[in-house]
Protein backbone atom coordinates (compact mmCIF):
# COMPACT_ATOMS: atom_id res chain seq x y z
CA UNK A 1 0.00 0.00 0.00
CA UNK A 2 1.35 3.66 -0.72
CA UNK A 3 2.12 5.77 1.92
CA UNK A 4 1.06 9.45 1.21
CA UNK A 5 4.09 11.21 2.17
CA UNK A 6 4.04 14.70 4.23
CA UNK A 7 5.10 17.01 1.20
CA UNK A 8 1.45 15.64 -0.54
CA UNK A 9 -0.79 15.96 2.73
CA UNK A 10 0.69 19.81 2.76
CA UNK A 11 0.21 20.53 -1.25
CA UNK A 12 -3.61 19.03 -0.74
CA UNK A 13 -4.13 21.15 2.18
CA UNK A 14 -3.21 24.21 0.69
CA UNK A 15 -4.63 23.79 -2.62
CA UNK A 16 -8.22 23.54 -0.88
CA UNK A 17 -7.21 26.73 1.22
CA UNK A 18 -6.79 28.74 -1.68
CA UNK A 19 -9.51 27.40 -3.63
CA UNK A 20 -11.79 28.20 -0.39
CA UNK A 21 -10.20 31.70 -0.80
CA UNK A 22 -11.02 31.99 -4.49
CA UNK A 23 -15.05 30.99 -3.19
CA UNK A 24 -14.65 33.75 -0.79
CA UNK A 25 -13.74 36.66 -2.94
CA UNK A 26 -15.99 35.47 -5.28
CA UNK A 27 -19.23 35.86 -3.13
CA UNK A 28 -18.23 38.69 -1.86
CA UNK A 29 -17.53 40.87 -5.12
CA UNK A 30 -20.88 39.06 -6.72
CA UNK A 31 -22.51 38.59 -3.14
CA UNK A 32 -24.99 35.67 -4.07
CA UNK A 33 -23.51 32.91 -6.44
CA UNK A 34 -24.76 29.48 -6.87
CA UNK A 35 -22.66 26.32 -6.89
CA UNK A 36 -22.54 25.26 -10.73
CA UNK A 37 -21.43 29.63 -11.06
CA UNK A 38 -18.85 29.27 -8.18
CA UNK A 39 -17.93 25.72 -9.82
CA UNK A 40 -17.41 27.03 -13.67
CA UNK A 41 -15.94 30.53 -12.31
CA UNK A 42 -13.17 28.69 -9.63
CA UNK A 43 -12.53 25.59 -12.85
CA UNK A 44 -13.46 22.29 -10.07
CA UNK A 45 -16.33 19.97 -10.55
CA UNK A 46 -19.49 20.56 -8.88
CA UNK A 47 -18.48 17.60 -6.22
CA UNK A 48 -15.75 19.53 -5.60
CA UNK A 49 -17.35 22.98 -5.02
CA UNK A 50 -20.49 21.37 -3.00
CA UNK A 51 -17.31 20.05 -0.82
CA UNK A 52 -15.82 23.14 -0.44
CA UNK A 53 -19.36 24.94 0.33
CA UNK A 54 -20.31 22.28 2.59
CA UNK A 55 -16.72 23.03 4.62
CA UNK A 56 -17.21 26.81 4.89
CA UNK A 57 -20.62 26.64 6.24
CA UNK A 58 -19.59 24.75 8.91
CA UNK A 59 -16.52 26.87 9.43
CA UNK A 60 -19.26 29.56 9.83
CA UNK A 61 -17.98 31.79 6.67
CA UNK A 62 -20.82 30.70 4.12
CA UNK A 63 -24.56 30.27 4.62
CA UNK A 64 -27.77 29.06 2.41
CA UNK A 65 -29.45 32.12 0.64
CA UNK A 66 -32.61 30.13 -0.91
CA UNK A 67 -33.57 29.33 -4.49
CA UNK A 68 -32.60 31.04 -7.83
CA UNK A 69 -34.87 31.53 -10.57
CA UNK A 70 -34.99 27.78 -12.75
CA UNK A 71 -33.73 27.85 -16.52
CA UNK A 72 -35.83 24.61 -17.11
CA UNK A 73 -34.26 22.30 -14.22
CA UNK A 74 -34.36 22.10 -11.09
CA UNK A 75 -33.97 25.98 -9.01
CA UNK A 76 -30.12 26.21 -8.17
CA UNK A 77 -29.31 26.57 -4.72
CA UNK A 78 -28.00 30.07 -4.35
CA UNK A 79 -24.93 31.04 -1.47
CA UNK A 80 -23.42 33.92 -0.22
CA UNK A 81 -21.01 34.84 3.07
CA UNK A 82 -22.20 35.45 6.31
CA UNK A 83 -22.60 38.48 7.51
CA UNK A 84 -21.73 38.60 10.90
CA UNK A 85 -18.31 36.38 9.82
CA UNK A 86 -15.81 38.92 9.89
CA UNK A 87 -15.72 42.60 9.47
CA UNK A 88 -13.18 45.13 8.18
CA UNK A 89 -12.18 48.54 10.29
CA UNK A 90 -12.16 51.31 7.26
CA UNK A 91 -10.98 54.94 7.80
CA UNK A 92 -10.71 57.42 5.09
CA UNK A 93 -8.32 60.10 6.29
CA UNK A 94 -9.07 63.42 5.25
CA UNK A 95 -6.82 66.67 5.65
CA UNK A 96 -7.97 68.05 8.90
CA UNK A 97 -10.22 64.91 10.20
CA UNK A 98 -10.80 61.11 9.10
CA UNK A 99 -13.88 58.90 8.75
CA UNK A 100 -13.56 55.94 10.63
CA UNK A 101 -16.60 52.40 10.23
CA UNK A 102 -16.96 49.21 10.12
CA UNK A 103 -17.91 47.30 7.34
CA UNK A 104 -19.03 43.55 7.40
CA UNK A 105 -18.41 41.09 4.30
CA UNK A 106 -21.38 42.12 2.22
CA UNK A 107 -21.00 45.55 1.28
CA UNK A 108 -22.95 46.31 4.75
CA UNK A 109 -21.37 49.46 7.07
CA UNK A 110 -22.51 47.65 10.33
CA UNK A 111 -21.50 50.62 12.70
CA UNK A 112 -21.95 54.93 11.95
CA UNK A 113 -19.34 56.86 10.77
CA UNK A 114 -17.34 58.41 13.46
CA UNK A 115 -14.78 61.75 12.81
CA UNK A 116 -11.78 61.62 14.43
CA UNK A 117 -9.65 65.04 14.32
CA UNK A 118 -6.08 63.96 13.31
CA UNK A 119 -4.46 64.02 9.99
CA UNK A 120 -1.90 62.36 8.30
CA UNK A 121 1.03 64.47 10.26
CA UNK A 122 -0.37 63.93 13.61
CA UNK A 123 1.76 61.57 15.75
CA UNK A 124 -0.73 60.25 17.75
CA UNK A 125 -3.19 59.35 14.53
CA UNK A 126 -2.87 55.57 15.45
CA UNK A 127 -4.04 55.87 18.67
CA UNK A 128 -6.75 58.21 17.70
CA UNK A 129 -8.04 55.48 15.25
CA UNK A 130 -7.86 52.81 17.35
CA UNK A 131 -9.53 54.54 19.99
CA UNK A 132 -12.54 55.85 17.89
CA UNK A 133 -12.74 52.28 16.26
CA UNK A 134 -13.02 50.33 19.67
CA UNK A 135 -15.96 52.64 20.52
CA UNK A 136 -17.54 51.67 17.45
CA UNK A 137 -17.51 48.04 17.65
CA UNK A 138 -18.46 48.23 21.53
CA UNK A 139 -21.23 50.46 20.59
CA UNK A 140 -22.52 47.94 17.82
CA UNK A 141 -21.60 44.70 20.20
CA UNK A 142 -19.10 43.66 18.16
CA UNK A 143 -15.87 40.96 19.59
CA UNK A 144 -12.62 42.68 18.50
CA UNK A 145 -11.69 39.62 17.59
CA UNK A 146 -13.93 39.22 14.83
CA UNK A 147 -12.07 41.92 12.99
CA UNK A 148 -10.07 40.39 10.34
CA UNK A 149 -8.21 43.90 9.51
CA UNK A 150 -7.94 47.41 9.42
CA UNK A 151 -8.22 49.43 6.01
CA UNK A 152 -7.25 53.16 6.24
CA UNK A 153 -7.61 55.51 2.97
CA UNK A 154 -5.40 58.65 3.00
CA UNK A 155 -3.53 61.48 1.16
CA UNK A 156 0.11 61.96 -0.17
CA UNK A 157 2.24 59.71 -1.41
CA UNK A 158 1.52 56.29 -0.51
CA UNK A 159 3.12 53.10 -0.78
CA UNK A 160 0.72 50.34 0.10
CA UNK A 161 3.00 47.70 -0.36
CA UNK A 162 5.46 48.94 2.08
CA UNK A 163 2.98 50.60 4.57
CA UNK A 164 4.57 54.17 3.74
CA UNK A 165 3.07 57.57 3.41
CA UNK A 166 5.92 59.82 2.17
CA UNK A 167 3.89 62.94 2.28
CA UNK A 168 4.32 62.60 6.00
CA UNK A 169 6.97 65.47 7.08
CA UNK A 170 8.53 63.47 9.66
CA UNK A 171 10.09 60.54 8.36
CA UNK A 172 10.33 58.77 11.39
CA UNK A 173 6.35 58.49 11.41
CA UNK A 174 5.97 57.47 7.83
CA UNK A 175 5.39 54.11 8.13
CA UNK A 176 1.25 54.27 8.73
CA UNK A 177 1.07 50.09 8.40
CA UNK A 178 3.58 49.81 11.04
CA UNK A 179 2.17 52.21 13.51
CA UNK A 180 -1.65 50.70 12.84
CA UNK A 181 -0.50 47.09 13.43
CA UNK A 182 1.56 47.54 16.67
CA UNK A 183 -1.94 49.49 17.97
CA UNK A 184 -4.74 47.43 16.29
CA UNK A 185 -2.72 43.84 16.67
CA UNK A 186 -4.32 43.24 13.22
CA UNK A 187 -3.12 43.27 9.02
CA UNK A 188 -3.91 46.42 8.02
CA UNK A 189 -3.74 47.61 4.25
CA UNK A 190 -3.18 51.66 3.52
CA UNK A 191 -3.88 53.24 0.08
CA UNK A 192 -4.02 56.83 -0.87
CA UNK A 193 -7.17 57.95 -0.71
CA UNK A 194 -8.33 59.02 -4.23
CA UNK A 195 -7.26 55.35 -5.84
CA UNK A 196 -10.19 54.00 -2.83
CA UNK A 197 -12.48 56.25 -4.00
CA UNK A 198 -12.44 55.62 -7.88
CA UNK A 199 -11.88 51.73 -7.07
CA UNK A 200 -15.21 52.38 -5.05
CA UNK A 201 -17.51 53.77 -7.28
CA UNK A 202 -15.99 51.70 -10.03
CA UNK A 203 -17.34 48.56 -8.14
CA UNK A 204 -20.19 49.89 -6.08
CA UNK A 205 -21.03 53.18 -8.00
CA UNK A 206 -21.30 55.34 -10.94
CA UNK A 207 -18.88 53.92 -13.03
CA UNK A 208 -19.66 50.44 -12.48
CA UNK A 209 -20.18 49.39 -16.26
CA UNK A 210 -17.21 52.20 -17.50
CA UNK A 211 -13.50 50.57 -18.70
CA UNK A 212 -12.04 53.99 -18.59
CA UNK A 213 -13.20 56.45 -16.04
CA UNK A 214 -11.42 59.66 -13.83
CA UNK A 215 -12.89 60.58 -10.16
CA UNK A 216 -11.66 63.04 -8.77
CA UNK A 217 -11.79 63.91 -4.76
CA UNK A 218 -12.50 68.22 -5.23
CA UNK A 219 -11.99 68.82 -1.69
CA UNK A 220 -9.08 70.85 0.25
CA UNK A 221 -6.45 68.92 -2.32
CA UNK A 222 -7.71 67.18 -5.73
CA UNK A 223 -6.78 63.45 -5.84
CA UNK A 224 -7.46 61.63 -8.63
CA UNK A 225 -7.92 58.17 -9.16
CA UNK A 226 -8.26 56.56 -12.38
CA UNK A 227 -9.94 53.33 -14.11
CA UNK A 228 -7.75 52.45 -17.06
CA UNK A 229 -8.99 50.30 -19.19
CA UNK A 230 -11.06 47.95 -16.80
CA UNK A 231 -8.51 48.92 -13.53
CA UNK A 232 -6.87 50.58 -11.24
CA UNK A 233 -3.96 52.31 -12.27
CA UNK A 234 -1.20 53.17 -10.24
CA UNK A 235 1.65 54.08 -12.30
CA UNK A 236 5.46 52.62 -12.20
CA UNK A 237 5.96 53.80 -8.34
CA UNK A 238 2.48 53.75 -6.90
CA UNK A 239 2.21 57.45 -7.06
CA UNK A 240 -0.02 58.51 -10.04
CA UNK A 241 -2.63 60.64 -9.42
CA UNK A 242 -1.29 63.88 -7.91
CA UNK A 243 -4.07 66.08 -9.54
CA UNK A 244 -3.04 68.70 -7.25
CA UNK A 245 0.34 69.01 -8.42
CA UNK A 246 -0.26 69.86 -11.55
CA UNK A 247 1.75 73.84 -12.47
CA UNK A 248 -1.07 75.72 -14.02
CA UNK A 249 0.33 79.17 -12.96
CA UNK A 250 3.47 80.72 -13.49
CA UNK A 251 4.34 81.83 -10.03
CA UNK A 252 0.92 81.70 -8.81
CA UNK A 253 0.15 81.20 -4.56
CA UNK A 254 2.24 79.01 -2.50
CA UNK A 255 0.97 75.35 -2.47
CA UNK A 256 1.67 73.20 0.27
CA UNK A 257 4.38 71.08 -1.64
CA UNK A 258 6.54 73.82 -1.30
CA UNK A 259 6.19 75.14 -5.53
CA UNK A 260 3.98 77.69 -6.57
CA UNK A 261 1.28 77.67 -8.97
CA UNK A 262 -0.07 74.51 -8.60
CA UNK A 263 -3.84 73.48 -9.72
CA UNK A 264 -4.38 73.08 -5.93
CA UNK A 265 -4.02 76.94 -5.10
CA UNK A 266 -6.46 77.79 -7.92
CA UNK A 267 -9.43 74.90 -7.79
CA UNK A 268 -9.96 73.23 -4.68
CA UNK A 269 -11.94 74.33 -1.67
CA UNK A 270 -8.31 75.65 -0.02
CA UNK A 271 -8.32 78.14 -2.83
CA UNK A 272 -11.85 79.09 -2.46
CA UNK A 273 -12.15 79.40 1.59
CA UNK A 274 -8.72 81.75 1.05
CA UNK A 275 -10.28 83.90 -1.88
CA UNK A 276 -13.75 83.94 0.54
CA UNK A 277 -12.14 85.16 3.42
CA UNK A 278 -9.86 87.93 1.05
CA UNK A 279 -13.16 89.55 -0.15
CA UNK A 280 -14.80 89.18 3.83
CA UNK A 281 -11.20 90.87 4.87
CA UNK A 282 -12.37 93.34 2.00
CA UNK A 283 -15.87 93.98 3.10
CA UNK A 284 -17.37 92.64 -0.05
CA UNK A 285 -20.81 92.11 -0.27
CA UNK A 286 -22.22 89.09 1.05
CA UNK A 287 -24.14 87.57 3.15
CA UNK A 288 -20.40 85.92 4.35
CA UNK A 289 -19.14 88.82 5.25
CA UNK A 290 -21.12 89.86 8.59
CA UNK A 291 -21.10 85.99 9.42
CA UNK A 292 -17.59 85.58 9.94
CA UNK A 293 -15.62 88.95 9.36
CA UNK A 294 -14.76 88.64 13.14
CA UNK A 295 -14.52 84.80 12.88
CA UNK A 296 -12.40 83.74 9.58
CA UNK A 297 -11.47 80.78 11.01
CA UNK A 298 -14.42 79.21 11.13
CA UNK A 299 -15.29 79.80 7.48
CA UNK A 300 -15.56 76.09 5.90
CA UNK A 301 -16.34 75.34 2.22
CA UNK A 302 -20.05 74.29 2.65
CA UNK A 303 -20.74 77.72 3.87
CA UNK A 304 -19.67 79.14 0.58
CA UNK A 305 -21.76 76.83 -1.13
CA UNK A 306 -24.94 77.41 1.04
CA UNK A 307 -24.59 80.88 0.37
CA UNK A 308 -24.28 80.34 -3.37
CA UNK A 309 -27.62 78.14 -3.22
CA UNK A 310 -29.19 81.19 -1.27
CA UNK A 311 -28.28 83.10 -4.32
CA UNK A 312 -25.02 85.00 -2.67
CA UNK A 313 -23.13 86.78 -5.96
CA UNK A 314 -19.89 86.90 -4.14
CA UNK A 315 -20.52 83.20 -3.57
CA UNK A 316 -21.44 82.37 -6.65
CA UNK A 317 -19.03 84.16 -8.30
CA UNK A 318 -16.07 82.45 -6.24
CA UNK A 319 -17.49 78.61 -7.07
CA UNK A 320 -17.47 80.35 -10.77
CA UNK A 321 -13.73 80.83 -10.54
CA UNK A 322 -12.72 77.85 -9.37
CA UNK A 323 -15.05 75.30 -11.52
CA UNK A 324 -13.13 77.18 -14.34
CA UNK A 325 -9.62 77.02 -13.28
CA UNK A 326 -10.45 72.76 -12.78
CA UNK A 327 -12.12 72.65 -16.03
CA UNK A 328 -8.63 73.80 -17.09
CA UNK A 329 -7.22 70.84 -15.33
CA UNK A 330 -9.60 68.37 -16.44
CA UNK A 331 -8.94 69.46 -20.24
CA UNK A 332 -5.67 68.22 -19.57
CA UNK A 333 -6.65 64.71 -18.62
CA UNK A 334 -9.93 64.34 -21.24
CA UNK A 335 -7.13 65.15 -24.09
CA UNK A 336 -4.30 62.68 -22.50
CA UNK A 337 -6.47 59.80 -21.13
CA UNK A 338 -9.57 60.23 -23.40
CA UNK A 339 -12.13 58.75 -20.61
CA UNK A 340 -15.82 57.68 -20.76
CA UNK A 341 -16.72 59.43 -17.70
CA UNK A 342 -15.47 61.64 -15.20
CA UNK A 343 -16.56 61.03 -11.64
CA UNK A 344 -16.73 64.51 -8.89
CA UNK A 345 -16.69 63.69 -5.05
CA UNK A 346 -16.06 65.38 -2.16
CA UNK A 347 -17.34 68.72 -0.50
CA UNK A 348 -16.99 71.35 -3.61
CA UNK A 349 -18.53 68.84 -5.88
CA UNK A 350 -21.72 69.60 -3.34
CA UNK A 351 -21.79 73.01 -4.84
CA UNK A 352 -23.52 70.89 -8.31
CA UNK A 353 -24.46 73.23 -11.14
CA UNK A 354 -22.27 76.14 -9.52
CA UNK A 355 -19.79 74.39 -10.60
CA UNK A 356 -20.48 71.91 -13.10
CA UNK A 357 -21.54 74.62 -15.15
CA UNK A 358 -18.21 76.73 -15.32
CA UNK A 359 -16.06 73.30 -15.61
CA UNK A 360 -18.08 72.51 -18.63
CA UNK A 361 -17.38 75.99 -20.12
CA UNK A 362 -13.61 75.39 -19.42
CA UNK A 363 -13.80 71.97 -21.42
CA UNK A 364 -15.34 73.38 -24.13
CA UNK A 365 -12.63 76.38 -24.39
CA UNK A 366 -9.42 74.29 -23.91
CA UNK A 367 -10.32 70.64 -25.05
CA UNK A 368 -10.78 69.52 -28.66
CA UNK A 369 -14.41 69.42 -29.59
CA UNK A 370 -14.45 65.45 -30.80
CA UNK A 371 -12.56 64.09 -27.61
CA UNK A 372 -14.72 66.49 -24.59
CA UNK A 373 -17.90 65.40 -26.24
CA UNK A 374 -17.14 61.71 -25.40
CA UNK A 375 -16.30 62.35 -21.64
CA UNK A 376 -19.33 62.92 -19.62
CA UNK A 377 -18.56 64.79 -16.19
CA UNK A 378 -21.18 64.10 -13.34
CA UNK A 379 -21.13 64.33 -9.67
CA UNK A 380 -20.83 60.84 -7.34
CA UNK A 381 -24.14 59.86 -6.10
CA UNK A 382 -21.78 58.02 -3.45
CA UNK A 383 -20.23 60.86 -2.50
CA UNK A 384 -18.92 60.59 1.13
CA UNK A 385 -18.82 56.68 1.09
CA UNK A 386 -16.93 55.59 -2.20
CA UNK A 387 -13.54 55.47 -0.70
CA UNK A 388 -14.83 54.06 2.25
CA UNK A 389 -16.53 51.36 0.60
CA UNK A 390 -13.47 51.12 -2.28
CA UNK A 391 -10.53 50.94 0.81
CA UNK A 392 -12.62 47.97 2.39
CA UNK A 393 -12.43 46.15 -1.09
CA UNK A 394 -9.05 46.76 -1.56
CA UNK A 395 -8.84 44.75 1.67
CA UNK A 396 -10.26 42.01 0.73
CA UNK A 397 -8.79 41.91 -2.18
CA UNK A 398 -5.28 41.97 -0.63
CA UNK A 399 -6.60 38.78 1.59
CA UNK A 400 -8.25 36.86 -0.64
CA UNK A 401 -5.14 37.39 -2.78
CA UNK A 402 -2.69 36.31 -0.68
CA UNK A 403 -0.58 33.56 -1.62
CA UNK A 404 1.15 32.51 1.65
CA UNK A 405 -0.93 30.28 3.68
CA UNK A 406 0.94 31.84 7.10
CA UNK A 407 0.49 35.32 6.24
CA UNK A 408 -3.63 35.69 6.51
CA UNK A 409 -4.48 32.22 7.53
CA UNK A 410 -4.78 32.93 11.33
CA UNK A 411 -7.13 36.32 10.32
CA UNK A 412 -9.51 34.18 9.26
CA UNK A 413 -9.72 32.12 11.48
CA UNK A 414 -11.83 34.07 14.27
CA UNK A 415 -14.48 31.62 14.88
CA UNK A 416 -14.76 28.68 17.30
């Protein structure tokens, strides 16, 4: 008789492990799938995946869904994951405060959304995070140990693979991943925040169905994140994307990478909140002015916007300006990446037609007439939760991914 040797009993083992991984990413990207799909889409027999299926849901990561619709047999047996398996701690990090929820593994944000004020320069982020997340899960009766990872969303530079944030000043703090993991105890994943965003609303939002697709974070900075051709593209070092970086002015105001003139100091809400509080400084006109001549500080974006909707001139006028000056910008990137549809998020893309209208002047003025007409520029229905939704997939699709049976195995194995 043969004897199986050790070297088999370990390839057999950790052939079904991945091929259980492979059934998990599949239900969660299509969330119901029955057997004979998850059998044709994985390339095993339907013995095989009814093995596999049977296995999970006693593990406690799969669970029975009911009957599909019948094409002439008998109704296939429909499965998904369950919900209450594991869950994912997502942050988006913003420049002056981050979003921090919890999502489970079917889409579902299980907890609220929490804002914790830190940003990416703050030494004590990690801590502020954690702290903020543990409140969360305590307040929705969730076991810590149930959380599988940590997925955090931010600006600058980032280097996912090596957990590193170079915008960071101090390069002694750069190293996000590190800090998160000696805190949380758990994997975490970081990914600049713009990429999230575009890979969200390219799986969960309005460019679901588009190959090639631009969305673009208008906020106190402009990240961009960009669907090329059915994915997310990166570039050679990780770091495409820096919208805000582009020189549009010679000279021009002081960005805060240190050159002048960049598209940041012209189009996003740090331009208009500085060219809002010039005119209050100035006495202009508006109903801004009495509000917070003897309070600049607390002079945010969205009040320039719900002055503009109350039909403020000075408001108006200043959403005006800077819908044209990232018209400018986008004629750049319609005429070099020619894309289907370009996606607006964040708090200036709130201001709608004030300035929707003006960028679509600007791309009529500076692109050529047969390449704008084929890129259609609309604002996120998502808005405030594609880059938390798009961080959490990037998550799982890091885990589900993984190759080396050591480095994830343990995370998912939470239940007894």
């Amino acid at each position: 008789m043969k004897k199986t040797n050790v070297t088999e009993i370990l390839g057999t083992e950790l052939k079904k492990y991945r091929l259980k991984k492979e059934v998990l990413k599949l239900l969660y990207y299509a969330d119901i799938m029955s057997a004979n799909d998850l059998s044709h889409s994985v390339g095993v027999s339907n013995p095989t995946m009814r093995s596999l299926i049977d296995e999970l849901i006693e593990e406690g990561y799969v669970k029975f869904y009911g009957f599909g619709e019948s094409n002439g047999g008998r109704k296939p047996a429909l499965y998904g994951l369950v919900e209450n398996a594991f869950f994912v701690i997502a942050c988006e990090m913003g420049r002056f405060h981050s979003k921090v929820t919890v999502f489970n593994p079917r889409h579902k944000q299980v907890t609220k959304v929490t804002l914790v004020e830190t940003d990416i320069d703050d030494v004590n982020l990690e801590k502020k995070i954690f702290e903020a997340a543990k409140n969360l899960l305590a307040e929705s009766h969730i076991t810590f140990d149930y959380v599988i990872g940590v997925a955090v969303g931010m600006p600058g530079l980032v280097d996912s693979e090596k957990g590193i944030n170079y915008t960071i000043k101090d390069a002694e703090h750069n190293n996000i991943k590190a800090r998160l993991e000696a805190c949380f105890q758990k994997d975490v994943l970081i990914e600049n925040d713009a990429r999230t965003q575009a890979y969200g609303e390219y799986l969960f939002g309005e460019v679901s169905d588009v190959e090639n697709a631009l969305v673009v974070n208008w906020n106190w900075g402009l990240g961009l994140g960009m669907i090329l051709n059915g994915e997310c593209f990166n570039g050679a070092t990780g770091f495409a994307g820096e919208f805000s970086h582009i020189k549009l002015e010679e000279g021009g105001e002081l960005c805060i990478c240190g050159k002048r003139g960049c598209l940041e100091t012209v189009a996003s809400a740090t331009a208009l909140v500085r060219m809002a509080k010039e005119g209050i400084q100035e006495s202009k006109v508006s109903q801004l002015t009495p509000l917070f001549q003897e309070n600049l500080q607390a002079l945010g974006p969205k009040d320039i916007i719900k002055a503009a909707k109350r039909g403020d001139e000075f408001a108006i006028a200043l959403l005006n300006k800077v819908g044209l000056e990232m018209g400018k910008g986008l004629a750049i990137l319609i005429q070099l990446l020619n894309p289907e549809v370009i996606v607006l998020s964040g708090d200036l893309a709130e201001a709608n037609q004030y300035v929707l209208v003006p960028v679509q002047q600007a791309l009529n003025r500076y692109c050529l007439e047969n390449i704008s007409q084929q890129a259609q520029v609309i604002i996120s229905k998502q808005n405030k939760g594609s880059g938390l939704l798009g961080v959490t997939a990037m998550y799982y699709n890091y885990l589900f991914n993984q190759a080396s049976i050591q480095s994830n195995y343990k995370s998912l194995q939470v239940k007894t």
